[in-house]
Protein backbone atom coordinates (compact mmCIF):
# COMPACT_ATOMS: atom_id res chain seq x y z
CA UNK A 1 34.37 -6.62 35.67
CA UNK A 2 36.08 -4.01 33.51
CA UNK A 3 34.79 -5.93 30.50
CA UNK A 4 31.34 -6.30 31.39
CA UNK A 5 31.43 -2.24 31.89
CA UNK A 6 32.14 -1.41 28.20
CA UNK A 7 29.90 -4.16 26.49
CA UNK A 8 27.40 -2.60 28.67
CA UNK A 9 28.70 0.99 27.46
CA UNK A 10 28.71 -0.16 23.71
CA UNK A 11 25.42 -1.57 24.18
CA UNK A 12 23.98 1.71 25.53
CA UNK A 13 25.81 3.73 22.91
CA UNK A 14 24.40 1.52 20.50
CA UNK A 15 21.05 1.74 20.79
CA UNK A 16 21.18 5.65 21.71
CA UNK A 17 22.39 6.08 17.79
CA UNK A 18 19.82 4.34 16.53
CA UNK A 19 16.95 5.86 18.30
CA UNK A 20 15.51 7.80 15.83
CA UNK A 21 15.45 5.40 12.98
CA UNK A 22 12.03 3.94 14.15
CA UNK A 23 10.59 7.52 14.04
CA UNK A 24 11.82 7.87 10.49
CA UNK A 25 10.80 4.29 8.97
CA UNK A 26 7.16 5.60 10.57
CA UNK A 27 7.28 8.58 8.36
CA UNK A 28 8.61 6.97 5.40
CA UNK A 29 5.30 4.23 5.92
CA UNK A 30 3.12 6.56 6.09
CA UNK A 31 4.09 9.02 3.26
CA UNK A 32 3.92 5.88 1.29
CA UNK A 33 0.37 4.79 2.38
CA UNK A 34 -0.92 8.12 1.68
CA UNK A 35 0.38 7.90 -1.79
CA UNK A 36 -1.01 4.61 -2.28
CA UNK A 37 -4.42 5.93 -0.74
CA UNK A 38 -4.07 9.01 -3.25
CA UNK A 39 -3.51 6.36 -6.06
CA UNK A 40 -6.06 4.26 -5.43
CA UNK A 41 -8.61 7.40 -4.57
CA UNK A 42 -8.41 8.39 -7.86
CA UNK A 43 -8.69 4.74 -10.14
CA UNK A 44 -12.24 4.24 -8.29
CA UNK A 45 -13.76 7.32 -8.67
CA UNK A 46 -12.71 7.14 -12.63
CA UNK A 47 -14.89 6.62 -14.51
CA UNK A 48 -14.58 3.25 -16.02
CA UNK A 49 -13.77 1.91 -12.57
CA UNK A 50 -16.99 3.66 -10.75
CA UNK A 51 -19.59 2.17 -13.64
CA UNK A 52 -17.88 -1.51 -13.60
CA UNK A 53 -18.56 -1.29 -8.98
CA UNK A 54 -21.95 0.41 -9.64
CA UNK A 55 -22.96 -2.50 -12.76
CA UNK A 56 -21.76 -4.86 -9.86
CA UNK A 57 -23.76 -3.42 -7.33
CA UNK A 58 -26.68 -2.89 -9.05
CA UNK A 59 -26.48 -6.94 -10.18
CA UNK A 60 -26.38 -7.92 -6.45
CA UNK A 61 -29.07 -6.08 -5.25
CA UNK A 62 -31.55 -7.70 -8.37
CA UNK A 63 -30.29 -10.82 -7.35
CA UNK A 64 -33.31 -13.00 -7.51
CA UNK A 65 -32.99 -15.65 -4.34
């Protein structure tokens, strides 16, 4: 009886310290996607990158069928 109390007092202790790490590896996600987003944002609107997706754009639509 007395041993079922504290594994179920270390369990509850256990998971109370480690409550806020899901709320942190959410922040550290999406600092990083917004990053990549920034990244990537700025190789397609250069300007090598934009005229290579408007050449291929502008070859699908005169696609002759």
């Amino acid at each position: 009886m007395v041993k079922q109390w504290w594994a179920r007092r270390y369990a509850e202790a256990r998971a109370k310290s480690e409550a806020g790490m899901a709320t942190a590896e959410y922040a550290m996600g999406t600092i990083a996607a917004c990053g990549f987003a920034a990244v990537l944002y700025k190789v397609v609107t250069s300007g090598t990158v934009s005229g290579a997706l408007q050449s291929v754009i502008g070859r699908a639509l005169d696609a002759q069928f």
